[in-house]
Protein backbone atom coordinates (compact mmCIF):
# COMPACT_ATOMS: atom_id res chain seq x y z
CA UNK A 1 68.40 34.96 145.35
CA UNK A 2 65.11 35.03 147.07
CA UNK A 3 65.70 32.49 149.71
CA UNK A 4 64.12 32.68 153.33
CA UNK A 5 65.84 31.42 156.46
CA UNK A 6 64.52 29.67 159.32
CA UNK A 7 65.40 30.27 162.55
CA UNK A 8 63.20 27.81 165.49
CA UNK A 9 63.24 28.73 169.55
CA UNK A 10 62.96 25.15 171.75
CA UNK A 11 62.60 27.61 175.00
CA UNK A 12 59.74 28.90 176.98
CA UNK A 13 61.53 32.93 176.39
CA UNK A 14 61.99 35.23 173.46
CA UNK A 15 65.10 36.76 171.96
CA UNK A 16 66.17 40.17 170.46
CA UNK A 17 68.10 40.74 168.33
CA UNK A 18 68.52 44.21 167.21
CA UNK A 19 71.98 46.76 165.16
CA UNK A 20 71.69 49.40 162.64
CA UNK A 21 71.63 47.78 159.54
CA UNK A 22 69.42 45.25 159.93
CA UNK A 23 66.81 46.62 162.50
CA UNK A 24 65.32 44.43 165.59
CA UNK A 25 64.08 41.31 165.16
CA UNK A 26 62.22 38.99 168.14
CA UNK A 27 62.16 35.45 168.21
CA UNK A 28 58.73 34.65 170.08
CA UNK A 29 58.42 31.25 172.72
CA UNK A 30 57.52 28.47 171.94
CA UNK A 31 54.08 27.77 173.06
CA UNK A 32 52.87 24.75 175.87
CA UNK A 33 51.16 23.01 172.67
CA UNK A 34 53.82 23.33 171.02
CA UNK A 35 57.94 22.04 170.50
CA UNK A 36 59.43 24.92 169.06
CA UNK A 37 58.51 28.56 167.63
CA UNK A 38 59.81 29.69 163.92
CA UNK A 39 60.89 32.85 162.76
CA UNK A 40 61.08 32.92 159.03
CA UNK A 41 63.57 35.72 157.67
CA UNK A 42 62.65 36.90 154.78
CA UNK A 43 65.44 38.39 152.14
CA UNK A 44 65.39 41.60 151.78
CA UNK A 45 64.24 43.53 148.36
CA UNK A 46 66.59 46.10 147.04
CA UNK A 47 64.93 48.70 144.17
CA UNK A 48 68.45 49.87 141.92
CA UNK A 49 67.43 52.81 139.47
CA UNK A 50 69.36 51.73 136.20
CA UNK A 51 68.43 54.73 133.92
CA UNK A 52 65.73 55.66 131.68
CA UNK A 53 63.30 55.26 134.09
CA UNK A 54 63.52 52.06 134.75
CA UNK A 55 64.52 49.68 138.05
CA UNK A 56 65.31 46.43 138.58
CA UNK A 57 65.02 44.23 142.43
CA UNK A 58 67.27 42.75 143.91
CA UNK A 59 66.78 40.65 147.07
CA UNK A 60 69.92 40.22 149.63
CA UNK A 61 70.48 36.69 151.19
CA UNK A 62 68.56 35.99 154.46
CA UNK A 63 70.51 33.51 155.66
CA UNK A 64 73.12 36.21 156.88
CA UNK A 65 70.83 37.95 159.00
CA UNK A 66 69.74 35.15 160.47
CA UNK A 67 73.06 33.96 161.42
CA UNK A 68 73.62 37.60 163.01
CA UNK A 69 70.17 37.15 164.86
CA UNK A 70 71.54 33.46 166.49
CA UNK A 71 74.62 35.35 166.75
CA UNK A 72 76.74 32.74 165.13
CA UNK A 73 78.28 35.69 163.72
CA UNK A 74 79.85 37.75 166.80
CA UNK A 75 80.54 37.49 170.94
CA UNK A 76 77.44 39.95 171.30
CA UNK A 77 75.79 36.63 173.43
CA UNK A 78 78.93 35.80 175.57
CA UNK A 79 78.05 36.31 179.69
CA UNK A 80 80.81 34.39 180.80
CA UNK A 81 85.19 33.84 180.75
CA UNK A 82 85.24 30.80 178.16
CA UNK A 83 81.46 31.19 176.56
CA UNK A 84 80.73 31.50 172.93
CA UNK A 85 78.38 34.26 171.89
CA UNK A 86 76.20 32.04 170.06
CA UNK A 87 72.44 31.69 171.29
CA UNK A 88 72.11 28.24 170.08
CA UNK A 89 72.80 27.49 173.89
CA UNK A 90 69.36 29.35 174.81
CA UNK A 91 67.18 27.14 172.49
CA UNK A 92 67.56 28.85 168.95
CA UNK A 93 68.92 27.34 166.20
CA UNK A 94 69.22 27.66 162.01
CA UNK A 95 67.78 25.18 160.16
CA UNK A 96 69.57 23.82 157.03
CA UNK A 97 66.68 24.80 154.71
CA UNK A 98 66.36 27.28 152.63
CA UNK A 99 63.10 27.77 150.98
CA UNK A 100 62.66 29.74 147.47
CA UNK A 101 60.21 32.30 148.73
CA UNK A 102 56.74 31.54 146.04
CA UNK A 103 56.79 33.43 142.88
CA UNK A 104 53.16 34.46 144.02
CA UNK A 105 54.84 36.25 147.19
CA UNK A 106 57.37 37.64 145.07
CA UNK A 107 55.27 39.28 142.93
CA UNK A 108 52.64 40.38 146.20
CA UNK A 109 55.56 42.03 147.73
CA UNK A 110 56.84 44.01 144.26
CA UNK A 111 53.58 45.32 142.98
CA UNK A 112 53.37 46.98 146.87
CA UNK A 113 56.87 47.83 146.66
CA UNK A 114 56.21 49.68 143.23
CA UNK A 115 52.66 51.31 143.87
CA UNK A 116 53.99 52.89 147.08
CA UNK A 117 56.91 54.44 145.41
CA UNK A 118 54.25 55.82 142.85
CA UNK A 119 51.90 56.95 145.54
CA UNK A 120 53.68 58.43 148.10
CA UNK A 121 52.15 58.78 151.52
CA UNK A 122 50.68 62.92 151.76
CA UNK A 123 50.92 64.00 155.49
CA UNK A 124 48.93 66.60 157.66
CA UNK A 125 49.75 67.87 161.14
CA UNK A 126 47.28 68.13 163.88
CA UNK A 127 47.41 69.10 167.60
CA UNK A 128 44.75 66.68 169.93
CA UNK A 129 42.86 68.95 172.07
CA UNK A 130 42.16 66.47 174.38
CA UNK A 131 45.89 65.05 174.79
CA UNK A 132 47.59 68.28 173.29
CA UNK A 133 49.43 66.00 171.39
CA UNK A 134 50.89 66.50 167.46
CA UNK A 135 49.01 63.87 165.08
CA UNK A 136 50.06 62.69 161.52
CA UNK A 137 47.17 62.31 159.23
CA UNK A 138 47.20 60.55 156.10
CA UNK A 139 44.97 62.98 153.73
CA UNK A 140 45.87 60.88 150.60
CA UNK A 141 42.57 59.79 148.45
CA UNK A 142 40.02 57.41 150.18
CA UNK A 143 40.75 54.91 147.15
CA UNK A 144 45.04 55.10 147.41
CA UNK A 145 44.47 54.20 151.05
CA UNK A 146 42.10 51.47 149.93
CA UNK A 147 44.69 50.09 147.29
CA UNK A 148 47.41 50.11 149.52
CA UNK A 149 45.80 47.91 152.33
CA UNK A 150 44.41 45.59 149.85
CA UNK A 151 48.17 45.22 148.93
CA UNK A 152 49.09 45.12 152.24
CA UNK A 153 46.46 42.55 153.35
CA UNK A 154 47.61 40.19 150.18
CA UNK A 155 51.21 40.28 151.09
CA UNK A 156 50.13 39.04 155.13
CA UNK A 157 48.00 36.33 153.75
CA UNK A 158 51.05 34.78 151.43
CA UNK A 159 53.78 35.73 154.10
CA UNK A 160 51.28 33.45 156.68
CA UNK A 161 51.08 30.61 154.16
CA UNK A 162 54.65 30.55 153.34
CA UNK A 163 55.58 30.62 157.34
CA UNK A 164 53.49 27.34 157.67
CA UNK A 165 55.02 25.61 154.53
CA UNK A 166 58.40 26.71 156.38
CA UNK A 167 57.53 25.11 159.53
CA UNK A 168 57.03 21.75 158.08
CA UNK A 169 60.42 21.82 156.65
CA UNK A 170 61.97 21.93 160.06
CA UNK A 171 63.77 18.40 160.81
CA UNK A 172 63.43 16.61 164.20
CA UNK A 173 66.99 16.67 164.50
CA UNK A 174 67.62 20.17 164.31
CA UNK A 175 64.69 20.35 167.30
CA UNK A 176 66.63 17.56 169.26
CA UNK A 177 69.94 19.12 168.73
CA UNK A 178 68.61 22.52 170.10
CA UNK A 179 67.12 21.03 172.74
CA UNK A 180 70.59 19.46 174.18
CA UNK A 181 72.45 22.28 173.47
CA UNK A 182 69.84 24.48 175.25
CA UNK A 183 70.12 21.53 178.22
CA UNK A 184 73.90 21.82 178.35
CA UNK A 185 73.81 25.40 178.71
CA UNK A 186 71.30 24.70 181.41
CA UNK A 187 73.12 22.75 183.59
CA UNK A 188 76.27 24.66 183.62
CA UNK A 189 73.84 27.88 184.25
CA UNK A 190 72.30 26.20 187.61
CA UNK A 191 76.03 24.57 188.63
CA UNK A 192 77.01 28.28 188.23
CA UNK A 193 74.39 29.43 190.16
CA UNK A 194 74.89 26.86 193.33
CA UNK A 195 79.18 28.44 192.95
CA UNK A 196 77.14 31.86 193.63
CA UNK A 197 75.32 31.17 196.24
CA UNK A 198 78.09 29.40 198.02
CA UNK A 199 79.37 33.14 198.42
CA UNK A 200 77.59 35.75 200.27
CA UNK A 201 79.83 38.76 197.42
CA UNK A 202 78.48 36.61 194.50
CA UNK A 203 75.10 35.87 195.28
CA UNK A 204 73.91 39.36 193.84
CA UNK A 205 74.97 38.45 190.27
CA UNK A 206 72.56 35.28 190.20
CA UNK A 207 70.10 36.46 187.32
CA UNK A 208 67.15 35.34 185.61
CA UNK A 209 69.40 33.25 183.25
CA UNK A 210 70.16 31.19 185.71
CA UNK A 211 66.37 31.19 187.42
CA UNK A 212 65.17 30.41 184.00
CA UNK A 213 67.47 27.45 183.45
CA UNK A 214 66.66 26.50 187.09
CA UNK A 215 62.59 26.35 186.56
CA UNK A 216 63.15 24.69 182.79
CA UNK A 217 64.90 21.80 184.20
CA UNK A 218 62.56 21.86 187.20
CA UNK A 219 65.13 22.00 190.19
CA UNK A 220 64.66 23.17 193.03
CA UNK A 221 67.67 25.36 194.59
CA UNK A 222 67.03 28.38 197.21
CA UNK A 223 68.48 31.08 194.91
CA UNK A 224 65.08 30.07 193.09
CA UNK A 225 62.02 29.82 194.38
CA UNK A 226 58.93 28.24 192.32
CA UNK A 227 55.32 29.23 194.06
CA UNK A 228 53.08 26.16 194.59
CA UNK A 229 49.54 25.83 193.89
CA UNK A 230 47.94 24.63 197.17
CA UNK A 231 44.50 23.72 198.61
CA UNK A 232 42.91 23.23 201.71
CA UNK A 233 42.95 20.02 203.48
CA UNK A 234 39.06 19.41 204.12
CA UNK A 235 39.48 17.48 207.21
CA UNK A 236 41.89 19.85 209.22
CA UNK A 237 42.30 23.05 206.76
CA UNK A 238 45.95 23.08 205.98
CA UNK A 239 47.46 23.87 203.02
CA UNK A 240 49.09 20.91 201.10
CA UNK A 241 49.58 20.47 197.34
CA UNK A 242 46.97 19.35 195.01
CA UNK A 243 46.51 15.68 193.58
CA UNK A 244 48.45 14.02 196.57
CA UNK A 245 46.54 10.62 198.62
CA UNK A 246 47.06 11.72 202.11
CA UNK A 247 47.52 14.84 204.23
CA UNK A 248 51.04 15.27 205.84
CA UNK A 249 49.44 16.95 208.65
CA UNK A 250 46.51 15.33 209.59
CA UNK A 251 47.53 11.98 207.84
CA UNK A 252 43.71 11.93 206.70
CA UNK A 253 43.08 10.18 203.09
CA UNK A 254 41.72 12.95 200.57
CA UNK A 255 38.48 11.95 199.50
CA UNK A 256 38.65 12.61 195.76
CA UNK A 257 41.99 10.35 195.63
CA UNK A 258 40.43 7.34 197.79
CA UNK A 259 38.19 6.98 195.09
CA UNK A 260 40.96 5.79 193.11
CA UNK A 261 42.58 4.09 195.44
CA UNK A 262 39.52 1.74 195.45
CA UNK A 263 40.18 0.34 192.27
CA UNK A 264 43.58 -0.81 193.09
CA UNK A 265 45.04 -3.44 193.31
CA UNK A 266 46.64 -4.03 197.87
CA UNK A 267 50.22 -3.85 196.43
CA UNK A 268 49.16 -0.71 194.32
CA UNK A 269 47.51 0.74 196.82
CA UNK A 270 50.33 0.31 199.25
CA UNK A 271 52.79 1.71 196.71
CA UNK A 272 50.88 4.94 196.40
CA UNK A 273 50.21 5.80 199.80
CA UNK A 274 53.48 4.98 201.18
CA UNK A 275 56.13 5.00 198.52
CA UNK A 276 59.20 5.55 201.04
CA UNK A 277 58.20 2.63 202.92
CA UNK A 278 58.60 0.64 199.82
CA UNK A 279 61.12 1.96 198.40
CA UNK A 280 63.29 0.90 202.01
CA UNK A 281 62.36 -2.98 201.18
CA UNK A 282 65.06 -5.52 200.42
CA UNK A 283 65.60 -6.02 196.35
CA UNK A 284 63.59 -8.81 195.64
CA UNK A 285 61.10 -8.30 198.06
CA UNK A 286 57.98 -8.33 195.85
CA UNK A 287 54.39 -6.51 197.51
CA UNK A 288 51.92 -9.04 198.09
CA UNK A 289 48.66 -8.31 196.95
């Protein structure tokens, strides 16, 4: 059964997942350009000895590990009296395919497997003089060393092509679905986080759980504080966000902004420099133009 697994991330931090069978695993961020990361799991090959000098591969299930790594499989994830250990609350999630990993890849990955087990690494010891530190050479020939990273380099380039292929099998839904779980868990992180601050004992254990669920939803609470880019007012120097029509201090119209107010319409104009004062009309009252 050589099936991958997919695993995406909807949220802006990575996750690690690491025991002593399976060995760590990191599912990266998604990036600003993008709606979701992937981490593609690949099965794992298994080289059996059956006599005679021969072998035969086997390849353990993916999707397993990949549950483990969501941790849809234990409590390992539970923070909280009542909370399930899952991640899928943080963004990740499993998607429902299960791509046959390319015979091409397949055959990449064994032809490594078997050379290496033929030519086994030879190892020399050396002390740095500069750092006084031991060092591992490799003193195998120049052309084993050459064979293996061509190997090496083949099985990246189909690995990369199969991750793609993956990626386009991910279904909006499954991104949608992470997303709202990942917004649920959000929520309940920042209402825990107002309970916390209420009390002067809890207000330590406010973490960068709750900070991060904070900043993702873009509230603004003062157990969290988000820095603001600000400029220089040019007509009396104080500091006041960027892209905004008038100064709060000063009142003075920002000249880079009254160019666009120019080409609006009175009621437009109106509604962008004074907002609250529209807002306070009557319903029904309509800005004249």
């Amino acid at each position: 059964m050589s099936q991958a697994a997919i695993i995406i991330n909807v949220s802006n931090q990575a996750h690690t997942h690491a025991n002593g069978l399976s060995g760590q695993w990191t599912v990266l961020p998604k990036k600003e350009t993008e709606d979701f990361a992937v981490l593609v799991v690949f099965p794992t090959p298994e080289t059996q000895d059956i006599g005679e000098g021969k072998s035969t591969t086997h390849w353990l299930k993916a999707r397993p590990l990949a549950l483990d790594i969501v941790g849809m499989r234990s409590s390992a994830a539970a923070h909280g009296f009542g909370d399930t250990g899952t991640k899928e609350k943080w963004g990740l999630a499993v998607c429902e395919a299960e791509p046959d990993l390319p015979k091409e890849l397949i055959a990449a990955i064994e032809e490594e497997m078997a050379y290496l087990s033929k030519k086994r690494p030879r190892y020399a010891y050396e002390r740095d003089e500069e750092t006084k530190a031991m060092c591992v050479l490799d003193i195998s020939a120049e052309s084993v060393q050459q064979k293996k990273r061509e190997l090496s380099k083949r099985v990246e380039e189909l690995r990369a092509e199969f991750v793609a292929e993956c990626r386009r099998l991910v279904q909006k839904k499954e991104v949608q679905k992470a997303k709202r779980a990942m917004q649920v868990e959000d929520q309940r992180l920042i209402a825990e986080g107002d309970r916390m601050w209420a009390s002067e004992k809890e207000r330590p254990n406010i973490n960068e759980l709750h900070r991060n669920a904070c900043q993702r939803l873009g509230q603004e609470r003062p157990w969290c504080y988000t820095p603001l880019q600000l400029v220089d007012c040019p007509g009396c120097g104080a500091k006041i966000k960027e892209n905004i029509i008038t100064c709060p201090s000063c009142g003075g119209l920002l000249e880079e902004e009254l160019e666009v107010l120019r080409g609006l319409s009175r009621g437009a104009r109106a509604a962008a420099m004074y907002p609250n004062r529209l807002q306070e009309q009557p319903v029904g009252t309509a800005a004249r133009k």
